[in-house]
C-alpha atoms as a PDB file:
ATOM      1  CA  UNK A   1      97.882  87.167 171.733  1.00  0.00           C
ATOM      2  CA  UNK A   2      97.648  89.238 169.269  1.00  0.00           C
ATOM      3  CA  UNK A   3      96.920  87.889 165.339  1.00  0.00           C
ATOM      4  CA  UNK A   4      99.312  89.257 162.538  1.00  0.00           C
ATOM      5  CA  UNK A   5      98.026  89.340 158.803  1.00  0.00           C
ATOM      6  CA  UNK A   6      98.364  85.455 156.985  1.00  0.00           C
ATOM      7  CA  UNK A   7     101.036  84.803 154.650  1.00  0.00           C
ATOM      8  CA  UNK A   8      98.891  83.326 151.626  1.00  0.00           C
ATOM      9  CA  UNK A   9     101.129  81.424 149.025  1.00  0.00           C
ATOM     10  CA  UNK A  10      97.824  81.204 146.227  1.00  0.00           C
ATOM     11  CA  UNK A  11      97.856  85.285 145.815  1.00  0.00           C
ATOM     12  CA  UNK A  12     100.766  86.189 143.110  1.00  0.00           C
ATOM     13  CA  UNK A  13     101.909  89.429 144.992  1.00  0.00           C
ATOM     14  CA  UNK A  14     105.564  90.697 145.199  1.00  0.00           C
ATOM     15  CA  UNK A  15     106.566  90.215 148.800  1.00  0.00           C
ATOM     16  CA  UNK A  16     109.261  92.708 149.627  1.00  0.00           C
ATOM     17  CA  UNK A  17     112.119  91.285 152.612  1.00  0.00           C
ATOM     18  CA  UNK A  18     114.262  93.938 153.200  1.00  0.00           C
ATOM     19  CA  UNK A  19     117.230  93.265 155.646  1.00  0.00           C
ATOM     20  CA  UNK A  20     118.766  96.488 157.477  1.00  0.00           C
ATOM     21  CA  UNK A  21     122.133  96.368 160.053  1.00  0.00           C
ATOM     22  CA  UNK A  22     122.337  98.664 162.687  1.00  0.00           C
ATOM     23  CA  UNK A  23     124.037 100.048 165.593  1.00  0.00           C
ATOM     24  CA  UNK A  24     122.370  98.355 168.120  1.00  0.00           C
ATOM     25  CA  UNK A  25     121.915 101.956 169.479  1.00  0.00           C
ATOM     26  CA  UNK A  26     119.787 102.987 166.534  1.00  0.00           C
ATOM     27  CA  UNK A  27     117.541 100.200 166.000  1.00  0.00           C
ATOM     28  CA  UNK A  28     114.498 101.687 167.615  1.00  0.00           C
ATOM     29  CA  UNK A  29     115.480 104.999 165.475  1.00  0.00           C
ATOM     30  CA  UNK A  30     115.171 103.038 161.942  1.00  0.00           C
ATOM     31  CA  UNK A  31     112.058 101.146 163.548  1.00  0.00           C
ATOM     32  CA  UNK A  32     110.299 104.378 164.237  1.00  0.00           C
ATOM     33  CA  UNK A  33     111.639 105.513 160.325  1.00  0.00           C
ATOM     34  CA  UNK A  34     109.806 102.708 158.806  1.00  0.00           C
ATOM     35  CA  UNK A  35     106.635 102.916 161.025  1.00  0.00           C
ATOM     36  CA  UNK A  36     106.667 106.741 160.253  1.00  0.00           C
ATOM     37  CA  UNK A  37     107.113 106.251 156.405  1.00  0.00           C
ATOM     38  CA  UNK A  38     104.928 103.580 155.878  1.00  0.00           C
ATOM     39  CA  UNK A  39     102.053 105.104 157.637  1.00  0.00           C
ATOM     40  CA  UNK A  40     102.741 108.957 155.944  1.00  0.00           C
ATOM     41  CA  UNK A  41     103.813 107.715 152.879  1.00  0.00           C
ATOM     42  CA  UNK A  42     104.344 103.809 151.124  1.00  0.00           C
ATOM     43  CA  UNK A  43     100.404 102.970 152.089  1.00  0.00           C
ATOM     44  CA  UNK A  44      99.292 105.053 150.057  1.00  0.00           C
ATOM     45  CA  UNK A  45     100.575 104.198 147.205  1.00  0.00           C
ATOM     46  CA  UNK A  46      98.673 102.083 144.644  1.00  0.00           C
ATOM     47  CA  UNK A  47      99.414  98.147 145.204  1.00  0.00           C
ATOM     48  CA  UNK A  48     100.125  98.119 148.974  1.00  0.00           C
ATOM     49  CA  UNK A  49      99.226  95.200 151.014  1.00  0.00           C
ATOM     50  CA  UNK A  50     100.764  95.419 154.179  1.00  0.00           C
ATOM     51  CA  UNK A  51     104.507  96.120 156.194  1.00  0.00           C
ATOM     52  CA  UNK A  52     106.106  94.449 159.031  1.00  0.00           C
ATOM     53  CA  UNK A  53     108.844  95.486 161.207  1.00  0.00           C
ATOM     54  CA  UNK A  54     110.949  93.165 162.839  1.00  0.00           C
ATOM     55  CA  UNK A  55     113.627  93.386 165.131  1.00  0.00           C
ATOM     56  CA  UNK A  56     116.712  91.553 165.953  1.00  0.00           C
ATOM     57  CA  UNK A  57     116.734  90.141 169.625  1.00  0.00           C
ATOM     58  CA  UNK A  58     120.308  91.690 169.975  1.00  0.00           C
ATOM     59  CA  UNK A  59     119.941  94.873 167.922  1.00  0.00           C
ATOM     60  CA  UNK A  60     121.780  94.560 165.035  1.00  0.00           C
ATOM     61  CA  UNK A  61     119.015  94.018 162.374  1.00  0.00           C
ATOM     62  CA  UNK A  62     115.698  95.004 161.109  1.00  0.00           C
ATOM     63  CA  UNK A  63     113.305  93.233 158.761  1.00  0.00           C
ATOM     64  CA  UNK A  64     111.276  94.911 156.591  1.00  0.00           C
ATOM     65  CA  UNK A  65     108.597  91.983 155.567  1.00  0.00           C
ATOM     66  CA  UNK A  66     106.127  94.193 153.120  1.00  0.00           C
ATOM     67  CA  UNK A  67     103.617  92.998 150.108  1.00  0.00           C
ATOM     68  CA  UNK A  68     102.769  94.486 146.994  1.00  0.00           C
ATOM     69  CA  UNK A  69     100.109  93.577 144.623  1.00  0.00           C
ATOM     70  CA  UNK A  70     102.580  93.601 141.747  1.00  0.00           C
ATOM     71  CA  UNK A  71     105.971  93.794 141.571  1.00  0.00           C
ATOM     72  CA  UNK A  72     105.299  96.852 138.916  1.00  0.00           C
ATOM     73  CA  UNK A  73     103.687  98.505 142.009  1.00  0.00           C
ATOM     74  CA  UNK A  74     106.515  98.075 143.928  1.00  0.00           C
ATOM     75  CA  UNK A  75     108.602  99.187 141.129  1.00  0.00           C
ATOM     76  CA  UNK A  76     107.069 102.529 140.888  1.00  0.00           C
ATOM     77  CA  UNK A  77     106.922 103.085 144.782  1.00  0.00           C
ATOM     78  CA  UNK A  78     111.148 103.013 144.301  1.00  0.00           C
ATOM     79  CA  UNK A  79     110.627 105.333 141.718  1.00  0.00           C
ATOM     80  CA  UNK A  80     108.498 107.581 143.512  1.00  0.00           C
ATOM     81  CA  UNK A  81     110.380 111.182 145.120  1.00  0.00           C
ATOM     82  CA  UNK A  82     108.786 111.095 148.083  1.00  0.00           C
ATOM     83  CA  UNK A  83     109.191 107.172 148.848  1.00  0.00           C
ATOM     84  CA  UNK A  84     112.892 107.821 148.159  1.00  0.00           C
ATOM     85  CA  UNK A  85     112.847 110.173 151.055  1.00  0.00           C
ATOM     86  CA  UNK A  86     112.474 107.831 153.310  1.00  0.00           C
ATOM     87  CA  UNK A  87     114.769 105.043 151.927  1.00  0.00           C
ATOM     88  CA  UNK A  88     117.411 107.762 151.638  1.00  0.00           C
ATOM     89  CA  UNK A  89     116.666 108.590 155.476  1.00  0.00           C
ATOM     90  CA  UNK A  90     116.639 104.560 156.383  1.00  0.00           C
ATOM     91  CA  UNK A  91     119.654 104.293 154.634  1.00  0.00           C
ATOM     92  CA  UNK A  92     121.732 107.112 156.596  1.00  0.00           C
ATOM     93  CA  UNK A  93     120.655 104.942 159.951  1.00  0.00           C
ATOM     94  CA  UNK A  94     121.767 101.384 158.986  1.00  0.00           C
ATOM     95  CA  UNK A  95     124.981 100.855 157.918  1.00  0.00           C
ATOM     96  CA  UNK A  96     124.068  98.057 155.109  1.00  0.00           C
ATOM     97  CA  UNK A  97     120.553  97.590 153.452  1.00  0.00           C
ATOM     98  CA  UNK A  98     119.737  94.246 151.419  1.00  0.00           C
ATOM     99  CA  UNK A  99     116.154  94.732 149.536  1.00  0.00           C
ATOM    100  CA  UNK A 100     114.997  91.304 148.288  1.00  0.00           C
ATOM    101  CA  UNK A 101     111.985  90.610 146.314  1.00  0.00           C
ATOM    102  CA  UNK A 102     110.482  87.203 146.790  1.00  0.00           C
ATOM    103  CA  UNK A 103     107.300  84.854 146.173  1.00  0.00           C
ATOM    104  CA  UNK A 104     105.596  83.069 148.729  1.00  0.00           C
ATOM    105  CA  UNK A 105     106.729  79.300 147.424  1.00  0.00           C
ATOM    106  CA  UNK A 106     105.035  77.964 150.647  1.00  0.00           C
ATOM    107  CA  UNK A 107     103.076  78.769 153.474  1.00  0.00           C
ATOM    108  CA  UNK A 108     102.502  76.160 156.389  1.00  0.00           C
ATOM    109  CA  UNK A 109     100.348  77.742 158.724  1.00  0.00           C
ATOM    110  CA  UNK A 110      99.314  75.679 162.063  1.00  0.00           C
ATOM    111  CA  UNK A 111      95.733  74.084 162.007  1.00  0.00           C
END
């Protein structure tokens, strides 16, 4: 089994949850988007941590779970021409898209 990165509720980062619907027909199109754009583009930016890319059992949603060290880093990826590319691009495929920034209240992990 493979071992995803840890959710860690001591480090104050801005932890990006970003809900997209789809036509079910298209979910592996906006999956591919985000893989595409986060490796060309939103890791390279200053304050990345990490993306995640989940998808709906019956095809109607994708999760964007992504970390930034500050939310002024995540801030200035929005900002950023060629980041806006690719949220433009995402946003042509899904027909709503709900960006939500959070803090880790909690984290429960198993022992």
């Amino acid at each position: 089994m493979a071992v995803t990165a840890g959710i860690d509720s001591s480090r104050p980062v801005a932890t990006l949850i970003n809900v997209f619907t789809v036509p079910p027909e298209r979910q592996r199109e906006l999956l591919a988007l985000l893989a595409r754009a986060t490796e060309t583009t939103m890791k390279h930016r200053p304050g990345f941590l990490c993306a995640d890319f989940h998808a709906s059992r019956d095809g109607r949603r994708v999760i964007n779970y992504a970390q930034w060290e500050t939310e002024d880093h995540y801030r200035a990826m929005r900002a950023d021409p060629e980041a806006q590319v690719h949220m433009d691009e995402a946003a042509t495929i899904a027909t709503d898209v709900q960006p939500r920034l959070f803090t880790v209240a909690s984290h429960h992990p198993r022992p």
